[in-house]
Protein backbone atom coordinates (compact mmCIF):
# COMPACT_ATOMS: atom_id res chain seq x y z
CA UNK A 1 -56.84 184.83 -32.77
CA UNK A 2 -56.66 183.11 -29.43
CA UNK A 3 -53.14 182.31 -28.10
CA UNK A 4 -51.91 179.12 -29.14
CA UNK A 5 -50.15 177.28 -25.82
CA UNK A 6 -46.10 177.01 -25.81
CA UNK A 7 -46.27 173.39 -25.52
CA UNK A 8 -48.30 173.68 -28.94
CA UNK A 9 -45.59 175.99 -30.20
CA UNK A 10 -42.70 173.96 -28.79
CA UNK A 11 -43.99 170.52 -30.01
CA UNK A 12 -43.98 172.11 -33.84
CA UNK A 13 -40.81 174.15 -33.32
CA UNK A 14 -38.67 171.40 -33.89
CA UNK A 15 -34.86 171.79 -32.47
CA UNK A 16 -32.51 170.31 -35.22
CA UNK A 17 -29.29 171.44 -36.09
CA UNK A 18 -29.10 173.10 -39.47
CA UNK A 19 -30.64 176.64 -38.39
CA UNK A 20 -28.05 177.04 -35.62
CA UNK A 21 -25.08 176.31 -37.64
CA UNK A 22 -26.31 178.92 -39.92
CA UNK A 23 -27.12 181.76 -37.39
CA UNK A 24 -24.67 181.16 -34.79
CA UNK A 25 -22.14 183.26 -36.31
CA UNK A 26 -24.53 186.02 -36.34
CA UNK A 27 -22.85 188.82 -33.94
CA UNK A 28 -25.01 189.68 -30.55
CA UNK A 29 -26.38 193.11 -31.98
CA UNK A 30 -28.04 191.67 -35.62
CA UNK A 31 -28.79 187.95 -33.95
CA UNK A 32 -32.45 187.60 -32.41
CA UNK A 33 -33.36 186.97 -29.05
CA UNK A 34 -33.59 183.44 -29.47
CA UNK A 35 -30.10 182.60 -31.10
CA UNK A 36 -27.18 180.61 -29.67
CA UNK A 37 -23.39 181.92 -28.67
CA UNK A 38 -21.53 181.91 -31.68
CA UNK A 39 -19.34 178.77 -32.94
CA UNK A 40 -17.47 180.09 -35.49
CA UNK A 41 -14.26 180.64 -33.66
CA UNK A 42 -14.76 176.75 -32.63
CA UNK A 43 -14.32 174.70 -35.91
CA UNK A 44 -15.97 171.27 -35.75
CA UNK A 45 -18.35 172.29 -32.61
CA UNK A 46 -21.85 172.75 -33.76
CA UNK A 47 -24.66 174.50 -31.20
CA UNK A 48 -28.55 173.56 -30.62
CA UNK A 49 -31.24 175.04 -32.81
CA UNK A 50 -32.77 177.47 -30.76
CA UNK A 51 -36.64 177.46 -30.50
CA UNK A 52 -38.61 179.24 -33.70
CA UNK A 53 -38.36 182.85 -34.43
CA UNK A 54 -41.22 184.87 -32.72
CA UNK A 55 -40.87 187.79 -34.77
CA UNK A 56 -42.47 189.01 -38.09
CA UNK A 57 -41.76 186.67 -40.93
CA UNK A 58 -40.56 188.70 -44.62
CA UNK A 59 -42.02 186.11 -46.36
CA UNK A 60 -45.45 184.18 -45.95
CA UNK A 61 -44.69 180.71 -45.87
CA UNK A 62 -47.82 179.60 -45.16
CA UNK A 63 -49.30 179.83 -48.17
CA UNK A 64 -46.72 177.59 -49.55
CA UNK A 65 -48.87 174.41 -49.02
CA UNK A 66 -52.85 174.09 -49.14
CA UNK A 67 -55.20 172.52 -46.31
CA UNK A 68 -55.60 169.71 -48.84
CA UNK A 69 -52.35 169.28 -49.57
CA UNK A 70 -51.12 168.62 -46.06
CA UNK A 71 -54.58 166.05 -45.17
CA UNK A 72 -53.02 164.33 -48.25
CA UNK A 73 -50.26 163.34 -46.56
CA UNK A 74 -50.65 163.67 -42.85
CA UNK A 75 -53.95 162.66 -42.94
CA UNK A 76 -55.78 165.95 -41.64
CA UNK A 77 -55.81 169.33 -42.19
CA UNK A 78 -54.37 172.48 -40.52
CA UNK A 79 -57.12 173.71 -37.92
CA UNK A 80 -54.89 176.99 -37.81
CA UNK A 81 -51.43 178.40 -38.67
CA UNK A 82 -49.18 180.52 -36.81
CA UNK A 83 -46.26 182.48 -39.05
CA UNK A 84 -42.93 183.74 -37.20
CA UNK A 85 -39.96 185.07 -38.29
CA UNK A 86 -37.13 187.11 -37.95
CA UNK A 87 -34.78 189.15 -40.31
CA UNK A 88 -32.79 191.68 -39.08
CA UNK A 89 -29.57 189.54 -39.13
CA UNK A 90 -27.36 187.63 -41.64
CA UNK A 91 -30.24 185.32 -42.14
CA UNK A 92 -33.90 186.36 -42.69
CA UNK A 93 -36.10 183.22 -41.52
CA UNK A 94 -40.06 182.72 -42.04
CA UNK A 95 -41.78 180.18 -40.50
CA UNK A 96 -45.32 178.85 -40.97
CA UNK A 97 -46.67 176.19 -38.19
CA UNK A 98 -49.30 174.27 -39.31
CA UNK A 99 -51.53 173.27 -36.65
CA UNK A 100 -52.91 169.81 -37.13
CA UNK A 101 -56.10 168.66 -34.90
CA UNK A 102 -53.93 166.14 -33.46
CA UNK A 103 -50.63 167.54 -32.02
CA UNK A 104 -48.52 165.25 -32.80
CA UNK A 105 -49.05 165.60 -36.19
CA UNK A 106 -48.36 169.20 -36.76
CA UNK A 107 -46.15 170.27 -38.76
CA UNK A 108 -43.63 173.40 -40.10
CA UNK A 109 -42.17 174.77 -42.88
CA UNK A 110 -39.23 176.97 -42.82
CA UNK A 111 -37.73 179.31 -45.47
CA UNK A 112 -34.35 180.64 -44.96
CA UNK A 113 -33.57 183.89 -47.52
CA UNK A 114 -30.79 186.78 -47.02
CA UNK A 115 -31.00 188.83 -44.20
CA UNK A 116 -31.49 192.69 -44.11
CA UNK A 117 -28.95 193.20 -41.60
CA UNK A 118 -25.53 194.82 -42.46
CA UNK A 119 -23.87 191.57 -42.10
CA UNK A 120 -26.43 189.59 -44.19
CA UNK A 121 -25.11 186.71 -46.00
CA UNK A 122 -26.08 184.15 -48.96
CA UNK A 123 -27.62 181.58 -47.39
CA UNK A 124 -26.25 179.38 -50.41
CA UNK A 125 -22.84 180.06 -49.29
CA UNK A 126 -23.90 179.03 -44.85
CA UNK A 127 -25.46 175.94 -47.35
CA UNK A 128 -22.16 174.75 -48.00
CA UNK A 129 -20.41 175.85 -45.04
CA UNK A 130 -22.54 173.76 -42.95
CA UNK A 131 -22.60 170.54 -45.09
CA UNK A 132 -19.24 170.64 -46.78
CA UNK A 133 -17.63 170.87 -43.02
CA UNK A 134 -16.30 167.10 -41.76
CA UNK A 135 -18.58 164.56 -40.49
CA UNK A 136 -20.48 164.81 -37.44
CA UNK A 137 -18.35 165.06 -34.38
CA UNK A 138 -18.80 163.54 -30.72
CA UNK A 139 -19.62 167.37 -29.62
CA UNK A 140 -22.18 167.79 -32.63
CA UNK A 141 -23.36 164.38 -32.35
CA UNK A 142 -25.63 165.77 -29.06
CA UNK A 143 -27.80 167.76 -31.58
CA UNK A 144 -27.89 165.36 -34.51
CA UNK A 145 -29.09 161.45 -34.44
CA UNK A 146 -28.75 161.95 -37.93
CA UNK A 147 -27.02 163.68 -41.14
CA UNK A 148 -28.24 161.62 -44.48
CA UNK A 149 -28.36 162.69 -47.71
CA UNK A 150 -31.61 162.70 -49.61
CA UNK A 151 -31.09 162.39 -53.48
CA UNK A 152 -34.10 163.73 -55.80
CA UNK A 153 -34.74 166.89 -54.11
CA UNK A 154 -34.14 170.42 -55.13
CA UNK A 155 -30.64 171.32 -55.77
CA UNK A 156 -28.82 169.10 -52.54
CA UNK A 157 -31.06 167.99 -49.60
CA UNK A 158 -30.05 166.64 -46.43
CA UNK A 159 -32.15 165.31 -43.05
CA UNK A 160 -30.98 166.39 -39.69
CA UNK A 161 -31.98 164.78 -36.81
CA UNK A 162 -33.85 162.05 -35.46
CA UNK A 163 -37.33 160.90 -36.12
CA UNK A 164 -39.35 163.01 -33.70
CA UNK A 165 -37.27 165.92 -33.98
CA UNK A 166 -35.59 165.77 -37.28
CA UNK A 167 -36.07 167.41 -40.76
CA UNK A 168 -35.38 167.43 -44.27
CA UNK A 169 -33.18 170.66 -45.05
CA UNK A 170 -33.30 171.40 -49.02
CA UNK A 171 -31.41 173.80 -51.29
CA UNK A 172 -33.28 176.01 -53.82
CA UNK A 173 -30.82 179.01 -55.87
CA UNK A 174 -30.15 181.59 -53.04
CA UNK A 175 -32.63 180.20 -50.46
CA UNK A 176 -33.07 176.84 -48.25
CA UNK A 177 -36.04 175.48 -46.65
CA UNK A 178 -36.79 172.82 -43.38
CA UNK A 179 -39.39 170.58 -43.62
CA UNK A 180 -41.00 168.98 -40.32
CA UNK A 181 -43.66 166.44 -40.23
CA UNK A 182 -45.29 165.29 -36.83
CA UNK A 183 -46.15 161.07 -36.54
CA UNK A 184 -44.99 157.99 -35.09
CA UNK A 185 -43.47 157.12 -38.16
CA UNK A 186 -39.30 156.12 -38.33
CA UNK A 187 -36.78 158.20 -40.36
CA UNK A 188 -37.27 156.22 -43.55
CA UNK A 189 -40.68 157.09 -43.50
CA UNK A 190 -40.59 160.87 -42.68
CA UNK A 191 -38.14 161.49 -45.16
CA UNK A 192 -40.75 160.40 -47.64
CA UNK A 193 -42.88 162.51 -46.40
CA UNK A 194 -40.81 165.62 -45.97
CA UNK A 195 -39.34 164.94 -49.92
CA UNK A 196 -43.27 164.76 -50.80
CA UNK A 197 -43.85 167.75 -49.03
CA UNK A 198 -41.18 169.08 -50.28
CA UNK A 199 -42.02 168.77 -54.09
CA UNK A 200 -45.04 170.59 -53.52
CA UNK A 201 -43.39 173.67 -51.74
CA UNK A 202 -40.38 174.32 -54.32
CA UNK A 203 -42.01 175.26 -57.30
CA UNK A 204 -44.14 177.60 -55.56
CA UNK A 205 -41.31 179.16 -53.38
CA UNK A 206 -39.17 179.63 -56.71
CA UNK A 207 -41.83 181.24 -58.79
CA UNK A 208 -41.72 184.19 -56.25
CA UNK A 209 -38.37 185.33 -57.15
């Protein structure tokens, strides 16, 4: 496979703020290379989602949408994926980029499950952690245009983020997923979008467990 250009990579690894406020807790020896300083001692103060996991992914989320699927809604299909992930820590995260012919309307889907670290948590429990905790702040508000709640999918789903950047985070049992979809479109619109993709993923992702 030919190597896929970091502005490629970058453009579909989509810096929100849910991930971050999940692993930044994570202490320097279990948290990958890519994480942020922690935040838990700072209550309220929320850090940047660092760029996608470059490691090996414990779970293939790739095949958690077809080629058709996707041209169904984004209006093309994948001409290649590229799966990361990392797991060693309190979180294990896989992530699939889907590749779209057109850049800017690539895509990614990220599962977040237990990690196999000694610290590992329950993601379910970060869940509410993260989105129980007060409204946005002026600190957090750098890192979020955004924090709606989307009714009608999975267990609790929230987007985070702004239209170009931004995705629907969704709760499923003992895992979450994030849902980006590349386009011009406004929030409204990608949240549509991300809840249709969404739909498609869940069943599939809770049949493997």
């Amino acid at each position: 496979m030919r190597k896929i250009p970091t502005w490629t990579i970058k453009r579909v690894s989509v810096a929100g703020l849910f991930l971050a406020a999940t692993l930044a807790s994570c202490s320097k020896r279990d948290t990958p290379a890519s994480s942020v300083e922690s935040t838990a001692d700072r209550p309220g103060e929320v850090a940047a989602e660092p760029d996608a996991p470059t490691g090996t992914a414990a779970f293939d989320a790739c095949k958690l949408l077809s080629n058709e699927e996707i041209a169904s809604i984004q209006g093309e299909a994948p001409a290649r994926t590229q799966l990361v992930g990392e797991s060693s820590g309190q979180l294990s995260v896989s992530q699939c980029n889907f590749l779209l012919p057109s850049g800017s309307n690539s895509m990614a889907v990220r599962v977040i499950e237990r990690g196999n670290g000694p610290s590992a948590r329950d993601p379910k429990e970060v869940w509410h952690e993260t989105f129980q905790r007060p409204a946005l702040d002026a600190a957090s508000a750098r890192y979020a245009k955004k924090h709606e709640k989307v009714e009608g999918v999975g267990e609790e789903a929230f987007w985070l983020g702004n239209a170009k950047s931004g995705g629907l985070h969704v709760l499923t049992g003992n895992r979450y997923i994030r849902v980006n979809a590349g386009g011009q479109e406004e929030i409204p619109a990608k949240i549509e979008k991300c809840s249709k993709l969404a739909e498609l993923i869940l069943p599939r992702l809770n049949a493997e467990k």
